[in-house]
PDB file of N, CA and C in Angstrom:
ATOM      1  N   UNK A   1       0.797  -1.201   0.000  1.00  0.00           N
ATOM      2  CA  UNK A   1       0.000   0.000   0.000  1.00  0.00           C
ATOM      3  C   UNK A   1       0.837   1.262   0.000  1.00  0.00           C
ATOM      4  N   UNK A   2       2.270   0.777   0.106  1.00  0.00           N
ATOM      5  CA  UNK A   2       2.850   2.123   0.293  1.00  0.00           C
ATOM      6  C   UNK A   2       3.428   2.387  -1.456  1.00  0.00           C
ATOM      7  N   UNK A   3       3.177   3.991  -1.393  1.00  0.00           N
ATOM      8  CA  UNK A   3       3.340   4.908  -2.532  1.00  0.00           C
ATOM      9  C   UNK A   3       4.831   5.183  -3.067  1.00  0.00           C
ATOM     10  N   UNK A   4       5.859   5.018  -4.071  1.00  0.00           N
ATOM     11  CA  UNK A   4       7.140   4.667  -3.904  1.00  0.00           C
ATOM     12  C   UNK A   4       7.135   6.653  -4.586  1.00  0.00           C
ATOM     13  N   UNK A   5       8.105   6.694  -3.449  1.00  0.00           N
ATOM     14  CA  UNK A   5       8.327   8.092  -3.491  1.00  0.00           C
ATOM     15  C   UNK A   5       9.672   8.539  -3.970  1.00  0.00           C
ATOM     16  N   UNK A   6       9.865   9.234  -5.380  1.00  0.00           N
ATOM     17  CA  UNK A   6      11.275   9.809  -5.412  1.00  0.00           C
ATOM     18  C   UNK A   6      11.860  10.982  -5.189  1.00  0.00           C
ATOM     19  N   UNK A   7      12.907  11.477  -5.494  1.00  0.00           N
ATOM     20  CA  UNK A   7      13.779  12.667  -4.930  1.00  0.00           C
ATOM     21  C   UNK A   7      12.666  14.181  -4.953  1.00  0.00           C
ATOM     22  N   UNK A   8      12.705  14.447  -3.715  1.00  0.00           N
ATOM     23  CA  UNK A   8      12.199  16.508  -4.305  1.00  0.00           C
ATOM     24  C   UNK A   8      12.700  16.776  -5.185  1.00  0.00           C
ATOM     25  N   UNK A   9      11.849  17.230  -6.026  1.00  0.00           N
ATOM     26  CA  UNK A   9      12.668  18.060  -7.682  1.00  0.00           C
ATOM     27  C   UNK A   9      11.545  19.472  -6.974  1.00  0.00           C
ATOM     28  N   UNK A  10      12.372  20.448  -6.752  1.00  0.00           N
ATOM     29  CA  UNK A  10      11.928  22.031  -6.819  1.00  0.00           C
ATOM     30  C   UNK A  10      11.515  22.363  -7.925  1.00  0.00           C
ATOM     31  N   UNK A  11      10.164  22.859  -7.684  1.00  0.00           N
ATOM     32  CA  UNK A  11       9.347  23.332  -9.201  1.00  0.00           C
ATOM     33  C   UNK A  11       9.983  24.732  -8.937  1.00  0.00           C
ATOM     34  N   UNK A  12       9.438  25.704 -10.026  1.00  0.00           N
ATOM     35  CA  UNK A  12       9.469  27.677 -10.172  1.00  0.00           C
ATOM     36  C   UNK A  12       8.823  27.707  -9.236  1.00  0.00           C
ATOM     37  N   UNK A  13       7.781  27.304  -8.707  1.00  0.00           N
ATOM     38  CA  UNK A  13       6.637  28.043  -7.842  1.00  0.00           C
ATOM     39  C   UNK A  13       6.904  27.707  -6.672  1.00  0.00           C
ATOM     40  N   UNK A  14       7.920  26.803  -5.845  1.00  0.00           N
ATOM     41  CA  UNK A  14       8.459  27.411  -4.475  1.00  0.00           C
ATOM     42  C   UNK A  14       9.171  28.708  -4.366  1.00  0.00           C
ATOM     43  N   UNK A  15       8.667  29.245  -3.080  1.00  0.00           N
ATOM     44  CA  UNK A  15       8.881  30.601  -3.188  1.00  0.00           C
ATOM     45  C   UNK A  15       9.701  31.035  -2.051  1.00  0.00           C
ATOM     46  N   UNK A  16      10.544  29.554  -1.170  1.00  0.00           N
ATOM     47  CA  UNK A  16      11.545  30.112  -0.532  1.00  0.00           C
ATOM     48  C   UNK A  16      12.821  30.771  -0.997  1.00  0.00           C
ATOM     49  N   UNK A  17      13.118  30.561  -2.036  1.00  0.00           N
ATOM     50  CA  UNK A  17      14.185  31.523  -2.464  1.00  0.00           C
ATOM     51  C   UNK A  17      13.781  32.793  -2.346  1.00  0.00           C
ATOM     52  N   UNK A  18      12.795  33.356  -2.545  1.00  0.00           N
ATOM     53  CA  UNK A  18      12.244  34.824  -2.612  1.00  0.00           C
ATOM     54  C   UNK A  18      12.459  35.392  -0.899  1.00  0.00           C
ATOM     55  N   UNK A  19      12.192  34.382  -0.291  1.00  0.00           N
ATOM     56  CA  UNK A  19      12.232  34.836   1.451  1.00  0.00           C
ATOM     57  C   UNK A  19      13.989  34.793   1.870  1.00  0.00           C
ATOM     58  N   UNK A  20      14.704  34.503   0.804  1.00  0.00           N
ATOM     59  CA  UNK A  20      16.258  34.514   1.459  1.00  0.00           C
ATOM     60  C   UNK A  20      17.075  35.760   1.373  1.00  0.00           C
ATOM     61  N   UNK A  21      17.485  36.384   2.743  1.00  0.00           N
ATOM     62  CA  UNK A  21      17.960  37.308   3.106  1.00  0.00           C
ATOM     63  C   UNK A  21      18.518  38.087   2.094  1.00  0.00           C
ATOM     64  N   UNK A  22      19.157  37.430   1.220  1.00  0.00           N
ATOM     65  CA  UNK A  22      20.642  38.345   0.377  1.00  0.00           C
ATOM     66  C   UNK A  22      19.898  38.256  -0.728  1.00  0.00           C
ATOM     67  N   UNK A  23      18.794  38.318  -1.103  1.00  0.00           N
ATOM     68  CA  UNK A  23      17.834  38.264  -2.096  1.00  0.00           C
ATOM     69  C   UNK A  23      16.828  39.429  -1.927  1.00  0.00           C
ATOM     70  N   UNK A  24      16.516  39.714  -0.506  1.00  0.00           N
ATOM     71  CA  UNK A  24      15.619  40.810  -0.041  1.00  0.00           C
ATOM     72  C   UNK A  24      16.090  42.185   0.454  1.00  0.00           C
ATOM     73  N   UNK A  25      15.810  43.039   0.181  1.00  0.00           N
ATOM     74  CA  UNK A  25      16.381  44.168   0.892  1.00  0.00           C
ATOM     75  C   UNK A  25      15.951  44.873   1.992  1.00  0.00           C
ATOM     76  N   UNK A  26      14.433  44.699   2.694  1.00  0.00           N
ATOM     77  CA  UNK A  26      14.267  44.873   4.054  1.00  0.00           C
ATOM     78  C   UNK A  26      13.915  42.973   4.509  1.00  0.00           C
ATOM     79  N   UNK A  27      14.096  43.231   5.549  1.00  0.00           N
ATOM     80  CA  UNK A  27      13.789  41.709   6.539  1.00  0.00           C
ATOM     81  C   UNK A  27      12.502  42.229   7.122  1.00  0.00           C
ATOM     82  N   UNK A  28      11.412  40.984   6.601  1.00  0.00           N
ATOM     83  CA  UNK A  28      10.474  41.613   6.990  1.00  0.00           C
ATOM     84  C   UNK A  28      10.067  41.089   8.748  1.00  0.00           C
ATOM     85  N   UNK A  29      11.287  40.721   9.705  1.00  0.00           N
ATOM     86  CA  UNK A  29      10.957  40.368  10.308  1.00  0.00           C
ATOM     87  C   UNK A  29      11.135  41.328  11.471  1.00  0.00           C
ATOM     88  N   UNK A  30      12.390  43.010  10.923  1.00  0.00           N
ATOM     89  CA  UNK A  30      12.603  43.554  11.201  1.00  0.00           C
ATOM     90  C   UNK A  30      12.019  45.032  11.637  1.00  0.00           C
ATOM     91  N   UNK A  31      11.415  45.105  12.714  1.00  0.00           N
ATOM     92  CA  UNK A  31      11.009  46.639  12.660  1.00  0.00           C
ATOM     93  C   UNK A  31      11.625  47.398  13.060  1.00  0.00           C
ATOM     94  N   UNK A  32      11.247  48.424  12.098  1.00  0.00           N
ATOM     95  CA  UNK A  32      11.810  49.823  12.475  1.00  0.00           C
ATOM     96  C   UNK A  32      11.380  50.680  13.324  1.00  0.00           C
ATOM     97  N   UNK A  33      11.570  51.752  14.547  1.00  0.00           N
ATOM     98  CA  UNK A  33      10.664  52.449  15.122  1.00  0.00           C
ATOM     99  C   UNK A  33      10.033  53.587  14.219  1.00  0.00           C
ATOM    100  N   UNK A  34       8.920  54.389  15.087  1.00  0.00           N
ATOM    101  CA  UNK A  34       8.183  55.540  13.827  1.00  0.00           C
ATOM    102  C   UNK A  34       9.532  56.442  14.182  1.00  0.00           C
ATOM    103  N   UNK A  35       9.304  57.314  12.591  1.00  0.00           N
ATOM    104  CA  UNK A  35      10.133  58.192  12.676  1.00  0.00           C
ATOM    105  C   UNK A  35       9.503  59.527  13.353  1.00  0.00           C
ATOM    106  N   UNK A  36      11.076  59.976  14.199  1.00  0.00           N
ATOM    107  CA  UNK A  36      10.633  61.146  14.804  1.00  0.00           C
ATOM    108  C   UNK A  36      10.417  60.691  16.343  1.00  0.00           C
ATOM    109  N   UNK A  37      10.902  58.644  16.864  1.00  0.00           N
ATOM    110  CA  UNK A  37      10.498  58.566  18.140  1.00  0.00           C
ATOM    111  C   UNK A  37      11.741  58.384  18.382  1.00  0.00           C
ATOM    112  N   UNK A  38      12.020  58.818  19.953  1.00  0.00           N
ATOM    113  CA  UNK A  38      13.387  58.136  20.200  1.00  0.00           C
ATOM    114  C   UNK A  38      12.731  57.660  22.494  1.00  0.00           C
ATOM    115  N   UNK A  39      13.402  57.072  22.341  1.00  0.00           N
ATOM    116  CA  UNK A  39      13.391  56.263  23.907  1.00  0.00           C
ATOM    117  C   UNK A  39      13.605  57.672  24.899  1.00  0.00           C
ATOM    118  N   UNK A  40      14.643  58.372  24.567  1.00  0.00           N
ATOM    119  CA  UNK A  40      14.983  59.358  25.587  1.00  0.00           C
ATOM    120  C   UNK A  40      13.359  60.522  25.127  1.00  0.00           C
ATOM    121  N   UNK A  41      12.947  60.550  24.305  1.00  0.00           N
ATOM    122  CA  UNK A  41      11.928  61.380  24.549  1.00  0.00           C
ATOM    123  C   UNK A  41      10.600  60.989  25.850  1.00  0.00           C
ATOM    124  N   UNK A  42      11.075  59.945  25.978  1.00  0.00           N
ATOM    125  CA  UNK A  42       9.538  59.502  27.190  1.00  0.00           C
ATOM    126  C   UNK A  42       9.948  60.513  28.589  1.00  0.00           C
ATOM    127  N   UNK A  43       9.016  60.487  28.906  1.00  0.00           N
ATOM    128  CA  UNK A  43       8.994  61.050  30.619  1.00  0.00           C
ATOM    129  C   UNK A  43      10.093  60.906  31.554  1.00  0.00           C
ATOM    130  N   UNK A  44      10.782  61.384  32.129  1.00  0.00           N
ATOM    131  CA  UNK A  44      11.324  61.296  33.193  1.00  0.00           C
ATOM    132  C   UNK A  44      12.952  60.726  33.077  1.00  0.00           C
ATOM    133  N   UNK A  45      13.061  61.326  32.021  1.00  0.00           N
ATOM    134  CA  UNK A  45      14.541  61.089  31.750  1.00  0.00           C
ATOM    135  C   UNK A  45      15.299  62.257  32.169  1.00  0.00           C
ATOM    136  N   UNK A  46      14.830  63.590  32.534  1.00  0.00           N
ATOM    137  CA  UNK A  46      15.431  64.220  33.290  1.00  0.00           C
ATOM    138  C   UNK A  46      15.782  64.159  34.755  1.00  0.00           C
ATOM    139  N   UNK A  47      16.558  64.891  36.131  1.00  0.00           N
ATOM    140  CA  UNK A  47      16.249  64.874  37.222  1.00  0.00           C
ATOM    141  C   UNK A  47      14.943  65.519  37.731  1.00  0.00           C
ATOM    142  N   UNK A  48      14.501  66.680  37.145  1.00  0.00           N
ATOM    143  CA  UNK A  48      13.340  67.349  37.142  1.00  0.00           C
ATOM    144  C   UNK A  48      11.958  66.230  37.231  1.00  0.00           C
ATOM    145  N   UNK A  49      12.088  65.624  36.110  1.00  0.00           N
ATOM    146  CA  UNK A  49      11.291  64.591  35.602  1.00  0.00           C
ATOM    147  C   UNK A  49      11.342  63.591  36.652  1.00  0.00           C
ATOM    148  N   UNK A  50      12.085  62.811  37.110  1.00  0.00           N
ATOM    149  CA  UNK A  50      11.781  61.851  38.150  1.00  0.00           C
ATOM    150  C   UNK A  50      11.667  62.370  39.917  1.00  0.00           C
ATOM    151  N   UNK A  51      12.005  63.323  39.921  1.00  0.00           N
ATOM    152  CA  UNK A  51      11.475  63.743  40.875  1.00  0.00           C
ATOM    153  C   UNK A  51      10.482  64.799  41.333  1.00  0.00           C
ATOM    154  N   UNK A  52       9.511  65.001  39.664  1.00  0.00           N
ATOM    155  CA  UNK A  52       7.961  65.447  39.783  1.00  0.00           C
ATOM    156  C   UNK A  52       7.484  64.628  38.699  1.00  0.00           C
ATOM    157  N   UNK A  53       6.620  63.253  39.458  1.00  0.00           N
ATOM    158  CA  UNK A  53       5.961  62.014  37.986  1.00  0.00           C
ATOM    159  C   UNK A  53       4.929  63.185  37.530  1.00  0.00           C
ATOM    160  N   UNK A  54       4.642  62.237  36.318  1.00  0.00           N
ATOM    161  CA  UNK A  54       3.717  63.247  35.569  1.00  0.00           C
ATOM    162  C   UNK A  54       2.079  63.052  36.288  1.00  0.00           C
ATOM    163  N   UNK A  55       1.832  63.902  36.036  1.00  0.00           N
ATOM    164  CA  UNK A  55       0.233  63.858  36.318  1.00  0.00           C
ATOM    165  C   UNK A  55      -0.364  62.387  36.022  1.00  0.00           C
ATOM    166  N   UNK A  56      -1.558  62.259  36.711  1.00  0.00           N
ATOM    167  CA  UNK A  56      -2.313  60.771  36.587  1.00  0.00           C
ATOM    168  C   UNK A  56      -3.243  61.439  34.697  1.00  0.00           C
ATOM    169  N   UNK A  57      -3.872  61.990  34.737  1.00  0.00           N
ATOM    170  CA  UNK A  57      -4.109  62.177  33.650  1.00  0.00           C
ATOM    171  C   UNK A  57      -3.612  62.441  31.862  1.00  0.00           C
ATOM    172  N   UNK A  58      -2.132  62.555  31.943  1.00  0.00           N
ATOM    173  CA  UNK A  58      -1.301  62.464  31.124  1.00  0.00           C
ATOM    174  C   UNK A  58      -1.000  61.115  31.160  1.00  0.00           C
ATOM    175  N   UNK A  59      -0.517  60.295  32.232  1.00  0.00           N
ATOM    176  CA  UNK A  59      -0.575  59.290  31.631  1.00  0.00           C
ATOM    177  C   UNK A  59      -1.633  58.163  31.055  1.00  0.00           C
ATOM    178  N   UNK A  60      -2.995  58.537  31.581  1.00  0.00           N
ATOM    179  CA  UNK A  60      -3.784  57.820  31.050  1.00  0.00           C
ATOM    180  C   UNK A  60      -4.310  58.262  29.523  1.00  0.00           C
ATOM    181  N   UNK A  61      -3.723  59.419  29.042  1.00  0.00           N
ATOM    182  CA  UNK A  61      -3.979  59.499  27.912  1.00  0.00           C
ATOM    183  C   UNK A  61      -3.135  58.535  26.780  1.00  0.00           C
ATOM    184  N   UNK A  62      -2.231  57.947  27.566  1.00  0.00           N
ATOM    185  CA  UNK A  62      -1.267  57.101  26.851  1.00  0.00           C
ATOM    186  C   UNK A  62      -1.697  55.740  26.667  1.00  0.00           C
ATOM    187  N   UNK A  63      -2.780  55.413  27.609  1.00  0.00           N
ATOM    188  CA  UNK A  63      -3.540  53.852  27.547  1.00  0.00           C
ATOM    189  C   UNK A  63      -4.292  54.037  26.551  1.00  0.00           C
ATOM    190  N   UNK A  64      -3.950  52.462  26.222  1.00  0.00           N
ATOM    191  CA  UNK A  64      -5.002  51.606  25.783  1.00  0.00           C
ATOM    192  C   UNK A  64      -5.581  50.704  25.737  1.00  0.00           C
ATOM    193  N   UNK A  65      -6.936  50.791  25.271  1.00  0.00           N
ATOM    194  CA  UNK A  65      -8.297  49.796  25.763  1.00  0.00           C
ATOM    195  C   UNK A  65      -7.296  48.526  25.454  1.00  0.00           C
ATOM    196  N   UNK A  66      -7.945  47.374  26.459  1.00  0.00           N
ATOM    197  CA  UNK A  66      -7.804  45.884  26.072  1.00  0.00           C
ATOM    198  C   UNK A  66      -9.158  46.048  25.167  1.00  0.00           C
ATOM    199  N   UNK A  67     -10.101  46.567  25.567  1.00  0.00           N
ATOM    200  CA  UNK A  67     -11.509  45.996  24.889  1.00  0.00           C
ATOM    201  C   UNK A  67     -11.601  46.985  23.939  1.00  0.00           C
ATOM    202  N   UNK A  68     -12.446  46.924  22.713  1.00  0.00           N
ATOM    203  CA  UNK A  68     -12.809  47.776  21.787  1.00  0.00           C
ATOM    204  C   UNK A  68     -13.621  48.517  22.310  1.00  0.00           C
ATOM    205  N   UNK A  69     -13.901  49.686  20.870  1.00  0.00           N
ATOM    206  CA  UNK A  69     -14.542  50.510  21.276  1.00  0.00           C
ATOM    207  C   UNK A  69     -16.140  50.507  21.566  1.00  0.00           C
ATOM    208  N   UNK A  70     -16.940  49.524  21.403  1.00  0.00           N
ATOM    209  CA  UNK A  70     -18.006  48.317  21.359  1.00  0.00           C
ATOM    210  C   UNK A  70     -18.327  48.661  22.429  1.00  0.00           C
ATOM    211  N   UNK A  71     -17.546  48.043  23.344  1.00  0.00           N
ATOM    212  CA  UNK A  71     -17.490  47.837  24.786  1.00  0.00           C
ATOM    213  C   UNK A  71     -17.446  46.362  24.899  1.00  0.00           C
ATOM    214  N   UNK A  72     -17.613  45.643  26.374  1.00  0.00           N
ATOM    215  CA  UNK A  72     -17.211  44.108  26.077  1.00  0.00           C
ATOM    216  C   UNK A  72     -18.494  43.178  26.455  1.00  0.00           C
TER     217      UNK A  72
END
């Protein structure tokens, strides 16, 4: 019952060559941050800054919902 199986022969239409690095010019596995952000811009990277936190309302403008806007 068993099916006699010979060698992989690669057709055109596999398309891992297309996913190989030195073939692609961004990695799409790679992100970039948005432009215009950098880490030192967040809060409290000054002395000023950590020793007055920001308001409770500034930072909740920075959350976001787990739940949609629906509601749950």
């Amino acid at each position: 019952m068993s099916e006699e199986r010979g060698a992989y022969i690669p057709e055109d239409t596999d398309s891992f060559e297309a996913l190989d690095e030195d073939n692609i010019k961004h990695d799409p596995l790679e992100t970039e941050p948005e432009e215009g952000w950098a880490e030192s811009d967040k809060y409290g990277m000054t002395e000023y800054e950590q020793a007055h936190p920001r308001p409770l309302d500034e930072r909740l403008k920075e959350e976001r919902s787990d739940v949609g806007e629906t509601g749950a």
